[in-house]
C-alpha atoms as a PDB file:
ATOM      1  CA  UNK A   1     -31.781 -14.674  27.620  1.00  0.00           C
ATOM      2  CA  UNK A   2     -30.944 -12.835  24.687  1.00  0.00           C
ATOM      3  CA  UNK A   3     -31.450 -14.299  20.905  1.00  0.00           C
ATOM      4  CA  UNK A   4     -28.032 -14.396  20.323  1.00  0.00           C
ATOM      5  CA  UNK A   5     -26.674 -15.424  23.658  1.00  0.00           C
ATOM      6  CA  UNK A   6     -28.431 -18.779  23.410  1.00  0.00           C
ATOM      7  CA  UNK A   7     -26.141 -19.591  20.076  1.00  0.00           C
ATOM      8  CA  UNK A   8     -22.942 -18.420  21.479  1.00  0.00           C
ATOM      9  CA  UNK A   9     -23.763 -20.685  25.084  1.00  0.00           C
ATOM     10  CA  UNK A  10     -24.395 -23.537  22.578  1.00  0.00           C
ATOM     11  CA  UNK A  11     -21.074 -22.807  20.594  1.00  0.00           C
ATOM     12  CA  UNK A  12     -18.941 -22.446  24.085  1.00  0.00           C
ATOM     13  CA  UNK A  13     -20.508 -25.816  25.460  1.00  0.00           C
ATOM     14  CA  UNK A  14     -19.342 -27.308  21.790  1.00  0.00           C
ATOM     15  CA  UNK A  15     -15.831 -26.565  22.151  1.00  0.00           C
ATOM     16  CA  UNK A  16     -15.749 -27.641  25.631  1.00  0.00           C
ATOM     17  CA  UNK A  17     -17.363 -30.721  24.395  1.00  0.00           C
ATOM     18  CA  UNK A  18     -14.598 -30.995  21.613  1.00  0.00           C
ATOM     19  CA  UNK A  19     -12.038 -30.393  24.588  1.00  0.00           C
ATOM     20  CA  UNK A  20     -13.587 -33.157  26.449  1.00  0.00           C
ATOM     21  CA  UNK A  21     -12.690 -35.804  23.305  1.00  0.00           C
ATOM     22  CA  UNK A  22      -9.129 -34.519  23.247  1.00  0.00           C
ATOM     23  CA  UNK A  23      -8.683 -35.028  26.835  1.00  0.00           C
ATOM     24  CA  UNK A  24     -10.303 -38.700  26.541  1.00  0.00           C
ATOM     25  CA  UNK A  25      -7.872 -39.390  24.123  1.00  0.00           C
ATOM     26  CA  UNK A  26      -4.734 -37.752  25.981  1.00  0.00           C
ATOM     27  CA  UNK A  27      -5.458 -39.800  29.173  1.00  0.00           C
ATOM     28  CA  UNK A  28      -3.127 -42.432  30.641  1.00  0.00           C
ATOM     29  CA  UNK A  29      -5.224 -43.427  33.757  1.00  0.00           C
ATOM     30  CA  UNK A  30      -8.437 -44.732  33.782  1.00  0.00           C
ATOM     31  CA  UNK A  31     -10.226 -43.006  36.293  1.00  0.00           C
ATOM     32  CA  UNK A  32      -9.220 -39.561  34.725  1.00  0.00           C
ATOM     33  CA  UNK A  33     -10.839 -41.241  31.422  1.00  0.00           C
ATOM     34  CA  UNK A  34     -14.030 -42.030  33.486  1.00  0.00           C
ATOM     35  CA  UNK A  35     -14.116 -38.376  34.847  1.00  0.00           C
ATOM     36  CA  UNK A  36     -14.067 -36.967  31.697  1.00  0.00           C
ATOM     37  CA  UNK A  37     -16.534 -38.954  29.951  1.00  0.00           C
ATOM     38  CA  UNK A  38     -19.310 -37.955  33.281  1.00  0.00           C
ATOM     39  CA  UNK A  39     -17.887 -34.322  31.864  1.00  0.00           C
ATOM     40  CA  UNK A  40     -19.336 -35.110  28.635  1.00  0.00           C
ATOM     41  CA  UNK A  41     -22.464 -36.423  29.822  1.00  0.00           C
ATOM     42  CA  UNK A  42     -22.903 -33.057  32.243  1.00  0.00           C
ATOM     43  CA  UNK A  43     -22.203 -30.954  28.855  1.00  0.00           C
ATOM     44  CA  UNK A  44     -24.923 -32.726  26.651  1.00  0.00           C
ATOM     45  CA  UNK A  45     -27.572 -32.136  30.069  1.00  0.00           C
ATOM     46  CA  UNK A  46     -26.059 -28.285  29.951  1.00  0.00           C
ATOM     47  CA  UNK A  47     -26.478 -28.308  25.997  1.00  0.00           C
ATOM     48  CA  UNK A  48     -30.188 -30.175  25.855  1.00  0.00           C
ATOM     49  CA  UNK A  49     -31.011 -27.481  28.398  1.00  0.00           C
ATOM     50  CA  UNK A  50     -30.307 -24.512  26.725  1.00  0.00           C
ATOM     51  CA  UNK A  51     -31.373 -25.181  23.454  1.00  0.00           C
ATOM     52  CA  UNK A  52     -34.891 -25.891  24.868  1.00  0.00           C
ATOM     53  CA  UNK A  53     -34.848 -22.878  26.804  1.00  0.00           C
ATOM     54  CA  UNK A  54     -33.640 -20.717  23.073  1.00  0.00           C
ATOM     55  CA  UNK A  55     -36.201 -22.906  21.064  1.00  0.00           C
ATOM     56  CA  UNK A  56     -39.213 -23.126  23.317  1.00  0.00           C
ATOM     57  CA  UNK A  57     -38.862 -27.026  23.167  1.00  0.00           C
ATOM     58  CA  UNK A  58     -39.820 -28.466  26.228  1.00  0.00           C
ATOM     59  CA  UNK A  59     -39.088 -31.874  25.076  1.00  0.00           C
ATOM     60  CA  UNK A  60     -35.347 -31.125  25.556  1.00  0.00           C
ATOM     61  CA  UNK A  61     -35.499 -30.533  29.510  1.00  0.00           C
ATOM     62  CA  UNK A  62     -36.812 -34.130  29.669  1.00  0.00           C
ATOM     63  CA  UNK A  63     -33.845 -34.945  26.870  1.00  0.00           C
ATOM     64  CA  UNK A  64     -31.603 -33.082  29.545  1.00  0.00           C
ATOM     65  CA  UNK A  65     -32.586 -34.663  32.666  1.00  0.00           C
ATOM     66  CA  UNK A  66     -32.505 -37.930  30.583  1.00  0.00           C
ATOM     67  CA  UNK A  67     -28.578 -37.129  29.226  1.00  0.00           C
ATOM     68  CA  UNK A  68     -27.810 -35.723  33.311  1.00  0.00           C
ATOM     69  CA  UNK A  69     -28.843 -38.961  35.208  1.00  0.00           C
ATOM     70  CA  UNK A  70     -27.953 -41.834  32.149  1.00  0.00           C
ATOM     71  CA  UNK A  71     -24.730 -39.721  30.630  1.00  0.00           C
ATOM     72  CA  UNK A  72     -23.871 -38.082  33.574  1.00  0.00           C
ATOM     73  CA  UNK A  73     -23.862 -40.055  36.091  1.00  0.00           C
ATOM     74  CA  UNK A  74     -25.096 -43.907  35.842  1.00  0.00           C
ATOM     75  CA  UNK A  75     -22.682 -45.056  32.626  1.00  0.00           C
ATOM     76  CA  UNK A  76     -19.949 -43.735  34.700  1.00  0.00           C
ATOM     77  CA  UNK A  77     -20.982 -45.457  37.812  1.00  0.00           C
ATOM     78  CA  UNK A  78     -21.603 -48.757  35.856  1.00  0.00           C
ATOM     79  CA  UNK A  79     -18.059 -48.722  33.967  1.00  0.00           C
ATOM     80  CA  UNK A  80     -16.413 -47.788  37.719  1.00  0.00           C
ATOM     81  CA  UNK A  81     -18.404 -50.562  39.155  1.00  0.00           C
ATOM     82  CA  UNK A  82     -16.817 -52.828  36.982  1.00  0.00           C
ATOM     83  CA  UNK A  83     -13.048 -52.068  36.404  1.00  0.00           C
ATOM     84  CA  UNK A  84     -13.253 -51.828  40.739  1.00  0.00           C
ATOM     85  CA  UNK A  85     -14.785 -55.389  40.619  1.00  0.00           C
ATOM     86  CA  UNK A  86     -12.205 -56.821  37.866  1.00  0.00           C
ATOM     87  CA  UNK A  87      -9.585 -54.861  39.511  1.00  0.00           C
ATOM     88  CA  UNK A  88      -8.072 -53.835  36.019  1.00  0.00           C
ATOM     89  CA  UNK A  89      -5.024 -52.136  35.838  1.00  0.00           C
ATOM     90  CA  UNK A  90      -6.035 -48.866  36.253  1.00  0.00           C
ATOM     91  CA  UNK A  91      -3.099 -47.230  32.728  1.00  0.00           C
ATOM     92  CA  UNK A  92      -4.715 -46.695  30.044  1.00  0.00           C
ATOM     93  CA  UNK A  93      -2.553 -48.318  27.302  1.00  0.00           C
ATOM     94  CA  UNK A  94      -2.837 -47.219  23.485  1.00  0.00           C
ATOM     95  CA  UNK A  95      -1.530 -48.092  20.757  1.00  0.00           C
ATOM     96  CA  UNK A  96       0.168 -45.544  20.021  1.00  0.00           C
ATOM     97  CA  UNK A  97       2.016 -42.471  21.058  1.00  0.00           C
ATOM     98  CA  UNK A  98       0.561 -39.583  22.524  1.00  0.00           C
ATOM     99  CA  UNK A  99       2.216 -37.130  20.028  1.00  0.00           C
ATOM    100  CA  UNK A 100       1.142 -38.943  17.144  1.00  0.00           C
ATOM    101  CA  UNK A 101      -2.896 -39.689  18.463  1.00  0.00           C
ATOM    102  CA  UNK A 102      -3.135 -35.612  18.914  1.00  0.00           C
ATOM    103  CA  UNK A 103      -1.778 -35.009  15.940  1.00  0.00           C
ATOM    104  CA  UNK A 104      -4.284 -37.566  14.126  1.00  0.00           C
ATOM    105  CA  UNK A 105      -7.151 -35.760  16.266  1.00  0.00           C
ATOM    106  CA  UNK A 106      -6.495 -32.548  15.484  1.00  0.00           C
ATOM    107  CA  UNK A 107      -6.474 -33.882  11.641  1.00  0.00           C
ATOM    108  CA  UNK A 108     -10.307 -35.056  11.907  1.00  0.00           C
ATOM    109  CA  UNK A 109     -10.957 -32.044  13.699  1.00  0.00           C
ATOM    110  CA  UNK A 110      -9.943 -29.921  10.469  1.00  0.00           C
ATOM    111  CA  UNK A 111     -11.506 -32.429   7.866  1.00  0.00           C
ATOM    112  CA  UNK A 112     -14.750 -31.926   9.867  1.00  0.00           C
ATOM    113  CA  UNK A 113     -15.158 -28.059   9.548  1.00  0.00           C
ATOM    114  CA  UNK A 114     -13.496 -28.999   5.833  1.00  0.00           C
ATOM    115  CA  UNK A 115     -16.733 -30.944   5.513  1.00  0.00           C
ATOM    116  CA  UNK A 116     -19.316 -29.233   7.449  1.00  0.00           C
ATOM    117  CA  UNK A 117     -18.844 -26.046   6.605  1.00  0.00           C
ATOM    118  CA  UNK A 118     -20.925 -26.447   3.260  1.00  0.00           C
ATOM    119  CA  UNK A 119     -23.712 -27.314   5.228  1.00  0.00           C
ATOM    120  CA  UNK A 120     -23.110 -24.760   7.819  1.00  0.00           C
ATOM    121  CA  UNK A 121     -24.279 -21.726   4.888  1.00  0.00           C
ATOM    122  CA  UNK A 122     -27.550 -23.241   4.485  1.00  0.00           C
ATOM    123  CA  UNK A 123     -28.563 -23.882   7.826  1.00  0.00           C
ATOM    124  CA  UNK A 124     -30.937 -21.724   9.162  1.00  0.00           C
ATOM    125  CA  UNK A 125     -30.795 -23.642  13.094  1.00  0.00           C
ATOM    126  CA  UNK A 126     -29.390 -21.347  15.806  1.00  0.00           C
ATOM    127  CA  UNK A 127     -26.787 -24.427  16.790  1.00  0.00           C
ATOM    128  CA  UNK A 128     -25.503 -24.612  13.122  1.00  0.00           C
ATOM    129  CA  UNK A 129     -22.404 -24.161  14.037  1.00  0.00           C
ATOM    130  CA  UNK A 130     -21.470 -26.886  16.601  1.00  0.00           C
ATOM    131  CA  UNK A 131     -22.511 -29.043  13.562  1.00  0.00           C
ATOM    132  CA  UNK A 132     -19.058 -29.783  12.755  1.00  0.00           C
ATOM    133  CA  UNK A 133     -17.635 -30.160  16.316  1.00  0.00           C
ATOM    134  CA  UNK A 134     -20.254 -32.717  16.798  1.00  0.00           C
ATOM    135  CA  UNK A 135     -18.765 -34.426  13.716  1.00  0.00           C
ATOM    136  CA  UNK A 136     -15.133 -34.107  14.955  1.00  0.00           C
ATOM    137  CA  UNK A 137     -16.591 -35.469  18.412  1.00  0.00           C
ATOM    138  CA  UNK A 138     -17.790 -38.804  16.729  1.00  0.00           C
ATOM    139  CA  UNK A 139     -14.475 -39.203  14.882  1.00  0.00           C
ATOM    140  CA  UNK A 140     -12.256 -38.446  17.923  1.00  0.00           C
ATOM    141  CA  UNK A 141     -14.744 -41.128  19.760  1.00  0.00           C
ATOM    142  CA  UNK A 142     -14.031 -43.788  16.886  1.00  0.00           C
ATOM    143  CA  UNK A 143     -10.139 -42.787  16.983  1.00  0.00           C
ATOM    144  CA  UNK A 144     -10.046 -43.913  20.500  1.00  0.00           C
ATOM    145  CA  UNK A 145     -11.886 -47.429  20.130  1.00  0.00           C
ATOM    146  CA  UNK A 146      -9.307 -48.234  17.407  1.00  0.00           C
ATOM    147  CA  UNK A 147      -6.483 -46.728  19.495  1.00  0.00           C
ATOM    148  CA  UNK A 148      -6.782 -48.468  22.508  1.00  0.00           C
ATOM    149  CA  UNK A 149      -5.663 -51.887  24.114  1.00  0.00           C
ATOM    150  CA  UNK A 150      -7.790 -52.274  26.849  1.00  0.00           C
ATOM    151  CA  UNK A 151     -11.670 -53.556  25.962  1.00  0.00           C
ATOM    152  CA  UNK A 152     -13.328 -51.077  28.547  1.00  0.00           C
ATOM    153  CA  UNK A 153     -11.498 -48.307  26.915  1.00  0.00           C
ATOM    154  CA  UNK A 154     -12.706 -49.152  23.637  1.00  0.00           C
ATOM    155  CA  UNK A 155     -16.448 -49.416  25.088  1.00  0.00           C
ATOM    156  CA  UNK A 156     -16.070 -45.981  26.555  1.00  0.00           C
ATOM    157  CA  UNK A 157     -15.125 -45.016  22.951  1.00  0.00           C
ATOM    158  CA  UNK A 158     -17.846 -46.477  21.729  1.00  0.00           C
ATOM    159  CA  UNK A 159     -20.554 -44.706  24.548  1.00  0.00           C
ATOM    160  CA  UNK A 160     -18.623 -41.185  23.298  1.00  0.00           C
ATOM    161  CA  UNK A 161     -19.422 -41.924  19.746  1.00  0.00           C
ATOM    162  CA  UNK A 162     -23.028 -42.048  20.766  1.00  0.00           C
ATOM    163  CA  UNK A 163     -22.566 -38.904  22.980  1.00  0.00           C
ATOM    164  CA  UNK A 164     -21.222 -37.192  19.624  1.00  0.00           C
ATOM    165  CA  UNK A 165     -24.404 -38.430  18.039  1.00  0.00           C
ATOM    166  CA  UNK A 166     -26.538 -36.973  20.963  1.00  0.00           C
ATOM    167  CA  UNK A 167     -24.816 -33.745  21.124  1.00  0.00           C
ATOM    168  CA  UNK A 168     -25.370 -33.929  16.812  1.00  0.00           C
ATOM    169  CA  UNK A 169     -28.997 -34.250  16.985  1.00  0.00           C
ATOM    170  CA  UNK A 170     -29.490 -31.213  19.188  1.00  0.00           C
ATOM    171  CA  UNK A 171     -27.322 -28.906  17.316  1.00  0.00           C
ATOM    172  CA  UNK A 172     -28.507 -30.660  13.159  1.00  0.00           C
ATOM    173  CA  UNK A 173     -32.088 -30.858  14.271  1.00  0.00           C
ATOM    174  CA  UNK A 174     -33.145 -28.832  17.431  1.00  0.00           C
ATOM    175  CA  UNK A 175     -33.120 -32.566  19.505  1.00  0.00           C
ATOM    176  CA  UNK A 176     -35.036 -35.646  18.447  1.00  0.00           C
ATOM    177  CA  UNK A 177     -38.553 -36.579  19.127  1.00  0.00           C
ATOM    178  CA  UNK A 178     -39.001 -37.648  22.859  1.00  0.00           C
ATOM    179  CA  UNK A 179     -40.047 -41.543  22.099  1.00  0.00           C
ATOM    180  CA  UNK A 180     -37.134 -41.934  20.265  1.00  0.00           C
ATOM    181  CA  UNK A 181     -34.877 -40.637  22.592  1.00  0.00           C
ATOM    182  CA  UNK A 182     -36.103 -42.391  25.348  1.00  0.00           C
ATOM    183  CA  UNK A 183     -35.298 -45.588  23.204  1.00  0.00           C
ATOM    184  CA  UNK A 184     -31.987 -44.957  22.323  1.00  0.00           C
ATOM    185  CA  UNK A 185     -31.463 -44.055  26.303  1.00  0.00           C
ATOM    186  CA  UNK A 186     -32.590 -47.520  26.965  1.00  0.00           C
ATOM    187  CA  UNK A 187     -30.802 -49.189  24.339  1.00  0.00           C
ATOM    188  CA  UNK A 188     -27.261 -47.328  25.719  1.00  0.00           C
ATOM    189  CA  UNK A 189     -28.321 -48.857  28.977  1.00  0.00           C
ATOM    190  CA  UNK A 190     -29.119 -52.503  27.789  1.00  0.00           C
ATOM    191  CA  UNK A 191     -25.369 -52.252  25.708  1.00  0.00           C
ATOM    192  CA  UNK A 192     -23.541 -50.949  29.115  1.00  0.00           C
ATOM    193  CA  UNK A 193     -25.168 -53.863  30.928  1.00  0.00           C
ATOM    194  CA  UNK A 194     -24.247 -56.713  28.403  1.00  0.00           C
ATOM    195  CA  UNK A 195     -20.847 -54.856  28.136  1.00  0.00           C
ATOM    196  CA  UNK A 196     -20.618 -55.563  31.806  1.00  0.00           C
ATOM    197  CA  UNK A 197     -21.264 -59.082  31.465  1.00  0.00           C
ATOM    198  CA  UNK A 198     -18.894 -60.042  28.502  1.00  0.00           C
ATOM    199  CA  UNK A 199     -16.165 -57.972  30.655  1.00  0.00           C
ATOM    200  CA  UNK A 200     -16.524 -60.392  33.525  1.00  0.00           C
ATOM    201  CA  UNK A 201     -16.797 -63.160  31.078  1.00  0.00           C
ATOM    202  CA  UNK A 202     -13.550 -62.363  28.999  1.00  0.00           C
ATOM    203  CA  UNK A 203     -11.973 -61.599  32.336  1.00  0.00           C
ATOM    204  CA  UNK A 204     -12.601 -65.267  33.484  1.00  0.00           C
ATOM    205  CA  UNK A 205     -11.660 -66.654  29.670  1.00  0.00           C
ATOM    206  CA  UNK A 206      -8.693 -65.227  28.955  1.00  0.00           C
ATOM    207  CA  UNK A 207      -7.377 -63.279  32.428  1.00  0.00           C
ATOM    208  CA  UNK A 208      -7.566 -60.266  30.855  1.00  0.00           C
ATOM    209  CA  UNK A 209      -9.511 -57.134  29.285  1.00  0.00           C
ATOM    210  CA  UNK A 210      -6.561 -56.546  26.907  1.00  0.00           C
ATOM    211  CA  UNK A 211      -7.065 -56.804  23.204  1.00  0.00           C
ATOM    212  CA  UNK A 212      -3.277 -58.278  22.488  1.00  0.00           C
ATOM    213  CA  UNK A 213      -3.648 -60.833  25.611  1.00  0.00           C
ATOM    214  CA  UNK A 214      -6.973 -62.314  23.886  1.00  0.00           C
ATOM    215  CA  UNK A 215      -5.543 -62.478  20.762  1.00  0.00           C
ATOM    216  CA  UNK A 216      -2.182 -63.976  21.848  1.00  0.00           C
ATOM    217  CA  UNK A 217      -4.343 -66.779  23.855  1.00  0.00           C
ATOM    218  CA  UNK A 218      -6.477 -67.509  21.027  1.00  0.00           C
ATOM    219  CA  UNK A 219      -3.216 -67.727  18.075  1.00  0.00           C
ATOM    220  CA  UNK A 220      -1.092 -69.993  21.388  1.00  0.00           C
ATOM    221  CA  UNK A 221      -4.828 -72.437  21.581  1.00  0.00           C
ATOM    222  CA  UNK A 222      -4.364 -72.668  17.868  1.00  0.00           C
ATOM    223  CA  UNK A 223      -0.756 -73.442  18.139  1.00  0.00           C
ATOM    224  CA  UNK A 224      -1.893 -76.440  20.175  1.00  0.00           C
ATOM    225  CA  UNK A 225      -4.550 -77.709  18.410  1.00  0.00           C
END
């Protein structure tokens, strides 16, 4: 693999990763949403893989296999696990229009290669330029926990801001050191788990996972008081 194939397979597997928060954010159904977050998990494996293969790292394929089985494939079971057991209602409901969300997207998207691209001229790193992709990826993630009704949604938001972060540490810094990886893995793991256990709790509180319904029960229990 040539010296300057392994950049443009890292910048291809960026904008697929950028496509990949769009379509998160253009979803009405939750199972398409949980599809295309495993999507992103099998990208950051891909990604993880190739730049250890273009930097000699062999760290990464550990960081891939890592990003393959947790990103990949576990979250997603988890999260399916759970909106099956809680039989949620399976639209994705946001708070606002689709029109107006892609439009507010495609604005972060700009302001981060507005941003970036300062940094971009003094990089040296063969993945300097999915630097600002990763950026928009993070804000795209945070734009669809604040867009969002439904508490799982906003969770899965939340687990594609760290993807964003992931995918940001191999293409700032060549990856980070193993121990801390494997940390942060575990951490993402604890957080799913709890998650899973306050969504079965607020599900028995309040009958529902949606953000409005909580707060409507909690304003009608003041009422009464």
């Amino acid at each position: 693999m040539s010296d300057t194939l392994v950049p443009q397979l890292v910048d291809g597997l960026a904008a697929l990763m950028l496509l990949t928060s769009f379509a998160l954010l253009a979803q009405h159904r939750l199972l398409s949403v949980l599809n295309w977050f495993a999507a992103q998990g099998f990208l950051l494996a891909t990604t993880a893989a190739v730049v250890a293969y273009g930097t000699n790292n062999h760290e990464l394929y550990i960081s891939a296999l890592m990003a393959l089985l947790l990103k990949g494939l576990l979250l997603p079971w988890l999260l399916w696990r759970v909106i099956r057991q809680l039989h949620v209602h399976r639209e994705v409901e946001p708070l606002m229009n689709r029109t107006m969300t892609m439009l507010i997207a495609l604005a972060l998207t700009l302001f981060s290669f507005h941003i970036i691209q300062p940094i971009e001229k003094i990089s040296h790193l063969m993945t300097r330029d999915s630097m600002a992709i990763a950026m928009a990826c993070v804000l795209l993630g945070m734009l669809m926990m604040i867009t969002r009704r439904k508490a799982i949604t906003q969770v899965i938001g939340f687990l594609a801001v760290e993807n964003s972060l992931f995918f940001a540490a191999i293409g700032s810094t060549n990856g980070m050191p193993l121990v801390v990886e494997i940390g942060i893995a575990f951490d993402v793991l604890i957080a799913a788990l709890i998650f899973g256990l306050f969504f079965f709790q607020i599900r028995d509180t309040f009958d529902s996972l949606e953000v409005d319904a909580m707060h409507a029960h909690l304003i009608h229990k003041d009422d009464d008081e």
